[in-house]
N, C-alpha and C. Protein backbone atom coordinates (compact mmCIF):
# COMPACT_ATOMS: atom_id res chain seq x y z
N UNK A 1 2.70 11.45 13.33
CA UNK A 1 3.53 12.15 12.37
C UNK A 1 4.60 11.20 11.86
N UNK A 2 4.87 11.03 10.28
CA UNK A 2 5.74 10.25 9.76
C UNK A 2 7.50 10.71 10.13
N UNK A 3 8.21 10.06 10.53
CA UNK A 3 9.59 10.84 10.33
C UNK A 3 10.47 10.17 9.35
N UNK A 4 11.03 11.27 9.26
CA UNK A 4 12.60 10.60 7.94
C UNK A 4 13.96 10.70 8.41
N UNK A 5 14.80 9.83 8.36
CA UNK A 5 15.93 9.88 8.88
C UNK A 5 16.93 10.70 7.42
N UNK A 6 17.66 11.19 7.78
CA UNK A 6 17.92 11.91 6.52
C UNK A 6 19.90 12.21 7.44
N UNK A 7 20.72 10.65 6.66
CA UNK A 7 22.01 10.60 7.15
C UNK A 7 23.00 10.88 6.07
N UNK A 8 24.14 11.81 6.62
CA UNK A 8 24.91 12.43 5.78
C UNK A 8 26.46 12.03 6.23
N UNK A 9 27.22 12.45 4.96
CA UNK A 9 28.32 12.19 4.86
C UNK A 9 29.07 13.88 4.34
N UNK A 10 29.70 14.48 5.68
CA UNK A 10 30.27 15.66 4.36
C UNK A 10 31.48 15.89 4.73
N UNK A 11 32.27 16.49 3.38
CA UNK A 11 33.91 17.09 3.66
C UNK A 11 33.64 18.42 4.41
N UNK A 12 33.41 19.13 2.79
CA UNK A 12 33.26 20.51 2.58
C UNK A 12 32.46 21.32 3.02
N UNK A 13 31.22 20.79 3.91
CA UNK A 13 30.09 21.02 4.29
C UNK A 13 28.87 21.36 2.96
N UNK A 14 29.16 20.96 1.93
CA UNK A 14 28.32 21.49 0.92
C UNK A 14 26.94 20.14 1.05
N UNK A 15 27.37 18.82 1.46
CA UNK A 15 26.53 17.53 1.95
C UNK A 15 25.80 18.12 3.16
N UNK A 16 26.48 18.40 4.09
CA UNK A 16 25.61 18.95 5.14
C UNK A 16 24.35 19.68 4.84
N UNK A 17 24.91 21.14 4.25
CA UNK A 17 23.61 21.61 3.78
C UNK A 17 22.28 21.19 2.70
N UNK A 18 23.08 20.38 2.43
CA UNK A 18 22.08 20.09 1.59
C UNK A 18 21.07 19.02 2.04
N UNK A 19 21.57 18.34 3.26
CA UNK A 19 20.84 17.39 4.21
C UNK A 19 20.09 18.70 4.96
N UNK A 20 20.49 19.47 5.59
CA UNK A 20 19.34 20.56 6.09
C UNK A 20 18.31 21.29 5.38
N UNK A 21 18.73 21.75 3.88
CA UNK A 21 17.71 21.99 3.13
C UNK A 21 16.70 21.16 2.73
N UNK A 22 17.26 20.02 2.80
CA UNK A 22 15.75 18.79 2.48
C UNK A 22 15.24 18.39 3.16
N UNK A 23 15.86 18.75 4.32
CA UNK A 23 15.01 17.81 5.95
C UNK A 23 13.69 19.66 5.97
N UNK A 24 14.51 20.75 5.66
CA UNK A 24 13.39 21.84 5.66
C UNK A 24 12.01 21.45 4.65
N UNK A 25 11.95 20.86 3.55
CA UNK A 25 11.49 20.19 2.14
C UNK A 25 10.87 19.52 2.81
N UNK A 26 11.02 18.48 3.51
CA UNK A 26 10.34 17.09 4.37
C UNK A 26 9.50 18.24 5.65
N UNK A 27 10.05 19.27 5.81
CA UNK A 27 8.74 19.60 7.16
C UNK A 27 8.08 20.52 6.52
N UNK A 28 8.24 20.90 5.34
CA UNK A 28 6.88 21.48 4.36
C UNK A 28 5.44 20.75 4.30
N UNK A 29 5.94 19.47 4.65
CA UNK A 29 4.69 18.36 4.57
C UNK A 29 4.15 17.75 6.09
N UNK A 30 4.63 18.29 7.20
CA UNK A 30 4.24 18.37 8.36
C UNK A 30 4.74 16.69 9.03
N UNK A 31 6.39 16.60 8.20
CA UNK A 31 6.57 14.92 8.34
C UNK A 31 8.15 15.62 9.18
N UNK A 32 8.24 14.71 10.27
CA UNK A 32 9.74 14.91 10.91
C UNK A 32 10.90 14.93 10.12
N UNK A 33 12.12 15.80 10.64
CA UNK A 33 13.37 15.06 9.76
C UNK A 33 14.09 15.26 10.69
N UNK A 34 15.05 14.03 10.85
CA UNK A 34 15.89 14.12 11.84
C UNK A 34 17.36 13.72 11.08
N UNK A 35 18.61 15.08 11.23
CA UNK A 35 19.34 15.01 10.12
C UNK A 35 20.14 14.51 11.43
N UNK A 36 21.45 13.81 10.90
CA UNK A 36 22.26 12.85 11.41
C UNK A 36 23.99 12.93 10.94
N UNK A 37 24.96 13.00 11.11
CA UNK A 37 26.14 12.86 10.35
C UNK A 37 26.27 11.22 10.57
N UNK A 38 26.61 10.53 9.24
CA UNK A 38 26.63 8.52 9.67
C UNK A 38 27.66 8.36 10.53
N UNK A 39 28.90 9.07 10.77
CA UNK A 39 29.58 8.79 11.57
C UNK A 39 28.88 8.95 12.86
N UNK A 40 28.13 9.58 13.21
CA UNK A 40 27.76 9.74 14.37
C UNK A 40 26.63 8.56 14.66
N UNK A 41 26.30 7.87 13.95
CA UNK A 41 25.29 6.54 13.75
C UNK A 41 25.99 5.38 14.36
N UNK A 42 26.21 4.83 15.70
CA UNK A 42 27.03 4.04 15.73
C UNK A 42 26.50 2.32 16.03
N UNK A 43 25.40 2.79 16.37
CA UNK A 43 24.41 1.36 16.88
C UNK A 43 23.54 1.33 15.82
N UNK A 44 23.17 0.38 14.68
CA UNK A 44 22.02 0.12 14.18
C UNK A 44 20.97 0.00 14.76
N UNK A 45 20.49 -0.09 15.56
CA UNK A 45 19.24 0.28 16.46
C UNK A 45 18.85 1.69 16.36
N UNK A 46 19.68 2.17 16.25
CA UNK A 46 19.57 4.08 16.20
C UNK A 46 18.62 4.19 14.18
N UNK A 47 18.64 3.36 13.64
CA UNK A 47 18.05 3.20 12.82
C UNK A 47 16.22 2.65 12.48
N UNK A 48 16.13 2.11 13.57
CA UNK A 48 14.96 1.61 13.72
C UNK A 48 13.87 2.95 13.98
N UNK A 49 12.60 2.97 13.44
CA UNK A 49 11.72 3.26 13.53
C UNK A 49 11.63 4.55 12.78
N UNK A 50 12.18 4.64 11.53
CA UNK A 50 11.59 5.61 10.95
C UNK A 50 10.67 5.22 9.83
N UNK A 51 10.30 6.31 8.97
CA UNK A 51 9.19 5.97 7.82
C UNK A 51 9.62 5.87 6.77
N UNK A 52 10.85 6.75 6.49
CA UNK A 52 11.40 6.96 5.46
C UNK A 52 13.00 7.40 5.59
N UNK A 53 13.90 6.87 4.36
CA UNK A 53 15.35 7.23 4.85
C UNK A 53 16.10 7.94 3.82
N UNK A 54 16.89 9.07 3.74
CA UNK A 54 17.41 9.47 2.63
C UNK A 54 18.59 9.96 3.20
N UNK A 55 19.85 9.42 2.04
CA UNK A 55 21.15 9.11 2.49
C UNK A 55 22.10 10.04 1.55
N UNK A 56 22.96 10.71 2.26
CA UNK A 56 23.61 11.66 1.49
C UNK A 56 25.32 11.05 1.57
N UNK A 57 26.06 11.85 0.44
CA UNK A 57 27.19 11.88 0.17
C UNK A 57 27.86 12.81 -0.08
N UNK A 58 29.04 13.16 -0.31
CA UNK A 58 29.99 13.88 -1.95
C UNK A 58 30.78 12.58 -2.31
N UNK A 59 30.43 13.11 -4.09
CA UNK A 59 31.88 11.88 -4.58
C UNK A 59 33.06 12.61 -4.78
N UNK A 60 33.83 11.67 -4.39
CA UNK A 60 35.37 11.55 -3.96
C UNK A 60 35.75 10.60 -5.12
N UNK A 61 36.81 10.99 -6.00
CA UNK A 61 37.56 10.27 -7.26
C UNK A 61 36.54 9.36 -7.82
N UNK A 62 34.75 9.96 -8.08
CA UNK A 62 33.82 8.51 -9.02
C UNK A 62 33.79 7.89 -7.94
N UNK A 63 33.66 8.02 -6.78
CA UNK A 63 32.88 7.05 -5.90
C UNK A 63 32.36 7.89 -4.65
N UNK A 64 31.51 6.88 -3.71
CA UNK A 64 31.43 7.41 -1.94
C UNK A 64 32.65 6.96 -1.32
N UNK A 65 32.85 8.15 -0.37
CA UNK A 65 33.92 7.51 1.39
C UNK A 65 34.29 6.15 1.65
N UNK A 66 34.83 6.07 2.26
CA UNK A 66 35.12 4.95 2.72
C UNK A 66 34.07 5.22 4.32
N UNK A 67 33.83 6.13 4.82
CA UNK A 67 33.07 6.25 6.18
C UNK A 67 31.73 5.97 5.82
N UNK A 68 31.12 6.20 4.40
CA UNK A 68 29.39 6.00 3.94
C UNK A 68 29.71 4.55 3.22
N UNK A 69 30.44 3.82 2.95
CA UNK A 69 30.55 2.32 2.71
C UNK A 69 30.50 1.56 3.89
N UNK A 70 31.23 2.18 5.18
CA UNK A 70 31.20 1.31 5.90
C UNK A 70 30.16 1.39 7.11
N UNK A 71 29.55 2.77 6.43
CA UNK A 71 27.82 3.05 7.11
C UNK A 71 26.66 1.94 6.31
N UNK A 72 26.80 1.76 5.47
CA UNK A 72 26.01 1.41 4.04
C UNK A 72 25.96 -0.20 4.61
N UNK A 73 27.29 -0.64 4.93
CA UNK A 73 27.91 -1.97 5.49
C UNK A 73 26.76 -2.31 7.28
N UNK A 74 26.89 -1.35 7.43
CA UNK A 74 26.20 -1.28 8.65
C UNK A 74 24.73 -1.68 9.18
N UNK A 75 24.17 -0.33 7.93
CA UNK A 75 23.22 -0.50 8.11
C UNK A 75 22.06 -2.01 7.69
N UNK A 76 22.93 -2.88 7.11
CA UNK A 76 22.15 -4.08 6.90
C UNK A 76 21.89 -5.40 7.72
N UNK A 77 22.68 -4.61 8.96
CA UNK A 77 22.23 -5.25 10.17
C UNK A 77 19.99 -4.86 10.39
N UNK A 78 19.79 -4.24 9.74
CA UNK A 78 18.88 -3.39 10.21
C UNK A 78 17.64 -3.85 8.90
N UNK A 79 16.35 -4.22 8.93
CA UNK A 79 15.52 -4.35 8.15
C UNK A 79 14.99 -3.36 7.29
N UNK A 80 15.38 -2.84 6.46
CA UNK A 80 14.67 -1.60 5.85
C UNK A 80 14.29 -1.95 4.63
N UNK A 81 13.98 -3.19 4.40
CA UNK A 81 13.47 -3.99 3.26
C UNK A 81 11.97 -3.02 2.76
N UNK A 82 11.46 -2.12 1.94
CA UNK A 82 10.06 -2.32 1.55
C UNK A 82 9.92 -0.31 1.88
N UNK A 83 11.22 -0.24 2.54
CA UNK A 83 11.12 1.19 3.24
C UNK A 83 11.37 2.33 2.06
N UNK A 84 10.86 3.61 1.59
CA UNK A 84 10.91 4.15 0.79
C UNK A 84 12.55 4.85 1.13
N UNK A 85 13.42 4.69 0.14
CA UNK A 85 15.27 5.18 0.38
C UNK A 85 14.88 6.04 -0.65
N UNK A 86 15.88 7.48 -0.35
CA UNK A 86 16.58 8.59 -0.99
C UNK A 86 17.69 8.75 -1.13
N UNK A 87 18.28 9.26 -2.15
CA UNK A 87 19.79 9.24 -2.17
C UNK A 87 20.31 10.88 -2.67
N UNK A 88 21.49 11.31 -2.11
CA UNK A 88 21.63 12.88 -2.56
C UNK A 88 23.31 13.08 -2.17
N UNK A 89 23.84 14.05 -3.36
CA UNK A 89 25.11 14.38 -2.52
C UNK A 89 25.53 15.26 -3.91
N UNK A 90 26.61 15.84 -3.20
CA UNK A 90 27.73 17.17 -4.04
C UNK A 90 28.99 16.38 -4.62
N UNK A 91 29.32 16.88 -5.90
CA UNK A 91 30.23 16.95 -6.51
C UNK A 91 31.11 17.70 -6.69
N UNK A 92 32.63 17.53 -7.09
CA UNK A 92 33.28 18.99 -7.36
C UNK A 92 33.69 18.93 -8.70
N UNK A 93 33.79 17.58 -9.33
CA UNK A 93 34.30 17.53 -10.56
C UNK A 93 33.51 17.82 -12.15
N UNK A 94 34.12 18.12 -12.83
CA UNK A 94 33.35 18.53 -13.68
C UNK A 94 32.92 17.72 -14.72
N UNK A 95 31.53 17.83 -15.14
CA UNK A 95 30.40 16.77 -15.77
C UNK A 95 30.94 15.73 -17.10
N UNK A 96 31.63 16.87 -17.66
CA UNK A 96 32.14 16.60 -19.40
C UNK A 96 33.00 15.27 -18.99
N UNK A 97 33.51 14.78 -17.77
CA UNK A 97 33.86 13.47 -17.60
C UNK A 97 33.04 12.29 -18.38
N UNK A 98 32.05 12.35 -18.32
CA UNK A 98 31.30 11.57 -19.13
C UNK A 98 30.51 10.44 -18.55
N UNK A 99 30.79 10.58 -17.32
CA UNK A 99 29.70 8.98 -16.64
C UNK A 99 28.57 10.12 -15.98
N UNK A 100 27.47 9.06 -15.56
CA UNK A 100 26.59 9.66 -14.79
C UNK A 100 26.65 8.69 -13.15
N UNK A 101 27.86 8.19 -12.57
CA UNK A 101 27.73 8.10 -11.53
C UNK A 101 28.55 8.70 -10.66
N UNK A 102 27.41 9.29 -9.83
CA UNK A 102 27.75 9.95 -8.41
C UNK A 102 27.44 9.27 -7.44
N UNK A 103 27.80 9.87 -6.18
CA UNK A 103 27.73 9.01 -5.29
C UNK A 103 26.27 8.92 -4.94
N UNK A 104 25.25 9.78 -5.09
CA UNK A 104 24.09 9.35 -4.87
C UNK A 104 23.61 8.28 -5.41
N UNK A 105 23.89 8.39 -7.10
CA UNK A 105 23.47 7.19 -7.41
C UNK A 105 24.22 5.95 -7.04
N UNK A 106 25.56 5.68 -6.58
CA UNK A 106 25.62 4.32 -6.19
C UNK A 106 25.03 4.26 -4.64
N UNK A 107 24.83 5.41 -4.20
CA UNK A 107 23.87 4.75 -3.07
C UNK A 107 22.79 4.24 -2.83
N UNK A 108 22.06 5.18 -3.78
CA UNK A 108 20.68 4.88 -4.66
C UNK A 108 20.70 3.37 -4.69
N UNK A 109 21.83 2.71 -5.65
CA UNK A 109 21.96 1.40 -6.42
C UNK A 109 21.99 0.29 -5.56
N UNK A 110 22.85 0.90 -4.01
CA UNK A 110 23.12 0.19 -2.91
C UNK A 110 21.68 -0.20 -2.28
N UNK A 111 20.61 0.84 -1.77
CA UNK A 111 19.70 1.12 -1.22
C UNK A 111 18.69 0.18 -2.14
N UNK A 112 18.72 0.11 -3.67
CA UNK A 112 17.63 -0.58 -3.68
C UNK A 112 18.29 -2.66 -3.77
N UNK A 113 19.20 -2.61 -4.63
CA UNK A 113 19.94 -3.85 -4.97
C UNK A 113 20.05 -4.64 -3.25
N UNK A 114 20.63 -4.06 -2.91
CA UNK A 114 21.33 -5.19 -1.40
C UNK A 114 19.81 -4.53 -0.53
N UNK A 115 19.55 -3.68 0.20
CA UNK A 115 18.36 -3.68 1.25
C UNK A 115 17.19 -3.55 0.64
N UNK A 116 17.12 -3.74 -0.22
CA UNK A 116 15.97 -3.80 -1.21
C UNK A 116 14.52 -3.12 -0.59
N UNK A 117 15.38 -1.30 -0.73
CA UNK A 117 14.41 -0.61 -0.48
C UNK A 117 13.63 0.10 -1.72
N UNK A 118 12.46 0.52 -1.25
CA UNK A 118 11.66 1.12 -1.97
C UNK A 118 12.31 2.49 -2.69
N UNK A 119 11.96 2.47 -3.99
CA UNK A 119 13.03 3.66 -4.45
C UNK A 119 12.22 4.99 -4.63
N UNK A 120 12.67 5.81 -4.20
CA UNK A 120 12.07 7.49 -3.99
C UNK A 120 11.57 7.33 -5.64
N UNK A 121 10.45 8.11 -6.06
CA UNK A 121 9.73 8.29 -7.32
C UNK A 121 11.09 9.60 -8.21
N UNK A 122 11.83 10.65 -7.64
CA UNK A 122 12.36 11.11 -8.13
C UNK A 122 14.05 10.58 -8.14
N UNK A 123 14.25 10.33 -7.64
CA UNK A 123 15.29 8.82 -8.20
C UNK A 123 16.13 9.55 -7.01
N UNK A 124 17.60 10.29 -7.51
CA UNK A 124 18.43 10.84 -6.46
C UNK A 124 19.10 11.87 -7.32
N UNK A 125 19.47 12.94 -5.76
CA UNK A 125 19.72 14.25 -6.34
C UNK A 125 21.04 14.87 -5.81
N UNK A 126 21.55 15.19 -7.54
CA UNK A 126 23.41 15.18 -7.28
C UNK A 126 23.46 16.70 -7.80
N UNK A 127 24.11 17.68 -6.90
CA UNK A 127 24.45 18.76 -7.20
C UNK A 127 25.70 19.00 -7.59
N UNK A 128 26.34 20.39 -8.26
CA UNK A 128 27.69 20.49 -8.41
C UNK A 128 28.16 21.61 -6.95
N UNK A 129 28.69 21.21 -6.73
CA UNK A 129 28.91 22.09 -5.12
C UNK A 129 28.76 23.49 -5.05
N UNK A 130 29.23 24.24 -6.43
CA UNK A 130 29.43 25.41 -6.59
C UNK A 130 27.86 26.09 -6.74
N UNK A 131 26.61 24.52 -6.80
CA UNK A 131 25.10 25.22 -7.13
C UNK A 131 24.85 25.22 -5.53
N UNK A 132 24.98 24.36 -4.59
CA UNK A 132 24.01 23.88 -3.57
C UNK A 132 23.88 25.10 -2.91
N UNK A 133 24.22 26.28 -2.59
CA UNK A 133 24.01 27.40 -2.06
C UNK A 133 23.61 28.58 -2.30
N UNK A 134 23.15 27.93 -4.29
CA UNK A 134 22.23 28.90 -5.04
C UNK A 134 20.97 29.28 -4.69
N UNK A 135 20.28 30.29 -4.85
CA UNK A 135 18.84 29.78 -5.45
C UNK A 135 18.29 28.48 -5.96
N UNK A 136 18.96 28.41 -6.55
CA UNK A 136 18.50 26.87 -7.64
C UNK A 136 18.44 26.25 -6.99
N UNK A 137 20.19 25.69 -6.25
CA UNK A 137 20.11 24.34 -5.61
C UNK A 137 19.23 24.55 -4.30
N UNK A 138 18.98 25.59 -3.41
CA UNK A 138 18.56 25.53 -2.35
C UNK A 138 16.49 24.89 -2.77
N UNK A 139 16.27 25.42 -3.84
CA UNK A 139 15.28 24.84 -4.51
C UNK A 139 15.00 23.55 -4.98
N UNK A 140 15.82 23.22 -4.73
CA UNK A 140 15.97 21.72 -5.54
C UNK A 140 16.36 20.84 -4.50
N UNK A 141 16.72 21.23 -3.50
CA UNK A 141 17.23 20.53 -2.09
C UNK A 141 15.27 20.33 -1.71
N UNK A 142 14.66 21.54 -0.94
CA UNK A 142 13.67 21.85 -0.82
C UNK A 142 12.34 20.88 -1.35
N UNK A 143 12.47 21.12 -2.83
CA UNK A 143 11.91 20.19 -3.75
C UNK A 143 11.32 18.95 -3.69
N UNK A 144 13.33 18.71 -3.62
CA UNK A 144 13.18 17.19 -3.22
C UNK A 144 12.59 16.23 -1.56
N UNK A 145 13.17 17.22 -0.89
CA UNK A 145 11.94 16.83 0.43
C UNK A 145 10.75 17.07 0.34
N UNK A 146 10.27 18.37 -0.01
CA UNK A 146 8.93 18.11 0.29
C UNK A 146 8.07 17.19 -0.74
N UNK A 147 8.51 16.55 -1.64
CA UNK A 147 8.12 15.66 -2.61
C UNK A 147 8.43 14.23 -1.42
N UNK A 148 9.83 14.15 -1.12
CA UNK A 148 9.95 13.10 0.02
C UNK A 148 8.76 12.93 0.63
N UNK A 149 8.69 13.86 1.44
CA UNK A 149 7.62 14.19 2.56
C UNK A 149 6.44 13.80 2.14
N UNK A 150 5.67 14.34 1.24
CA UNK A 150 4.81 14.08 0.71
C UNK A 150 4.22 12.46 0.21
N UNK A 151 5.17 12.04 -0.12
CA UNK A 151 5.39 10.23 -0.60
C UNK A 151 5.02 9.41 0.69
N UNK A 152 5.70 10.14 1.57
CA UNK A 152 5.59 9.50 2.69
C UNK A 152 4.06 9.84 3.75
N UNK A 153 3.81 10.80 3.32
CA UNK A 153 2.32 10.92 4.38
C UNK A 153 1.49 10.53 3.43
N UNK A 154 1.57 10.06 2.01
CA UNK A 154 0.80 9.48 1.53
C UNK A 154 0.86 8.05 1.65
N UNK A 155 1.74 7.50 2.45
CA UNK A 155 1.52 6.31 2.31
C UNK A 155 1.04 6.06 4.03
N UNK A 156 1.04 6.91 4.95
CA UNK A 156 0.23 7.29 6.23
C UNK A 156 -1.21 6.96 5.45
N UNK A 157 -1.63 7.64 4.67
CA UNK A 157 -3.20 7.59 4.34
C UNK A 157 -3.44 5.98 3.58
N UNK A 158 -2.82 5.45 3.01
CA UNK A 158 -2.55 4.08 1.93
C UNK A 158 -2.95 3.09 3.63
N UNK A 159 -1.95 3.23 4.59
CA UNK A 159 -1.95 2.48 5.33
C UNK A 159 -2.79 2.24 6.96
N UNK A 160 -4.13 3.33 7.06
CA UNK A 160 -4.67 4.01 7.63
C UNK A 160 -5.74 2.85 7.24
């Protein structure tokens, strides 16, 4: 069975859930998820041996934490060169700002640029906090794992 490490960063708990709704998404496809808070990640070794990794946030003032930078920092002790990365996290601010970066996507940017991982086919998925406990977002959390999931036991069969 493939597993996914699926490590989060949350204030508000709105990151949390949304790391549990996709790790539910990832066992739609009969693939492990083992959800994690990064603070609680303290040995890069604790990183080794998964199949697949998808990394959560919230942005804070247009950027990630300072605790998921200096996870991000971390983890490149660790080979995950070639490894399929996900990126996901909540927002509170509102869109009409005018950029499109969230913290998923600079993790996203991190994940493929510096560990030059393999990038998820649906890129990364940024909610507004006030959705992640919708219908919608709980759908779209969901979604996006079992599409994860799926990527990943297909590449079980690629490598078989």
């Amino acid at each position: 069975m493939k597993s996914v490490l699926i490590a989060y960063f949350s204030i508000s708990g709105k990151t949390e859930r949304m790391a549990e709704y996709i790790a539910e998404g990832i066992r739609f496809n009969d693939a492990r998820a083992v959800v994690k808070k990064m603070v609680d990640i303290k040995d890069p070794e604790e990183l080794i041996d998964y199949d697949g990794y998808i990394f959560g946030s919230p942005t804070i003032s247009l950027d990630i934490p300072k605790p998921v930078k200096i996870f991000l920092f971390m983890i490149k002790e660790v080979d995950l060169e070639g490894k399929l990365g996900g990126a996901f996290g909540s927002y509170a601010h509102d869109v009409s700002y005018g950029h499109d970066y969230h913290a998923a996507r600079l993790i996203s940017d991190i994940l493929q640029n510096e560990h030059k991982m393999r990038s998820f086919d649906l890129g990364q998925l940024s909610l507004k906090e006030n959705v992640v406990d919708t219908r919608e977002g709980i759908k779209a959390c969901h979604d996006y794992g079992r599409i994860f999931g799926a990527e990943i036991s297909q590449l079980v069969l690629f490598k078989a």
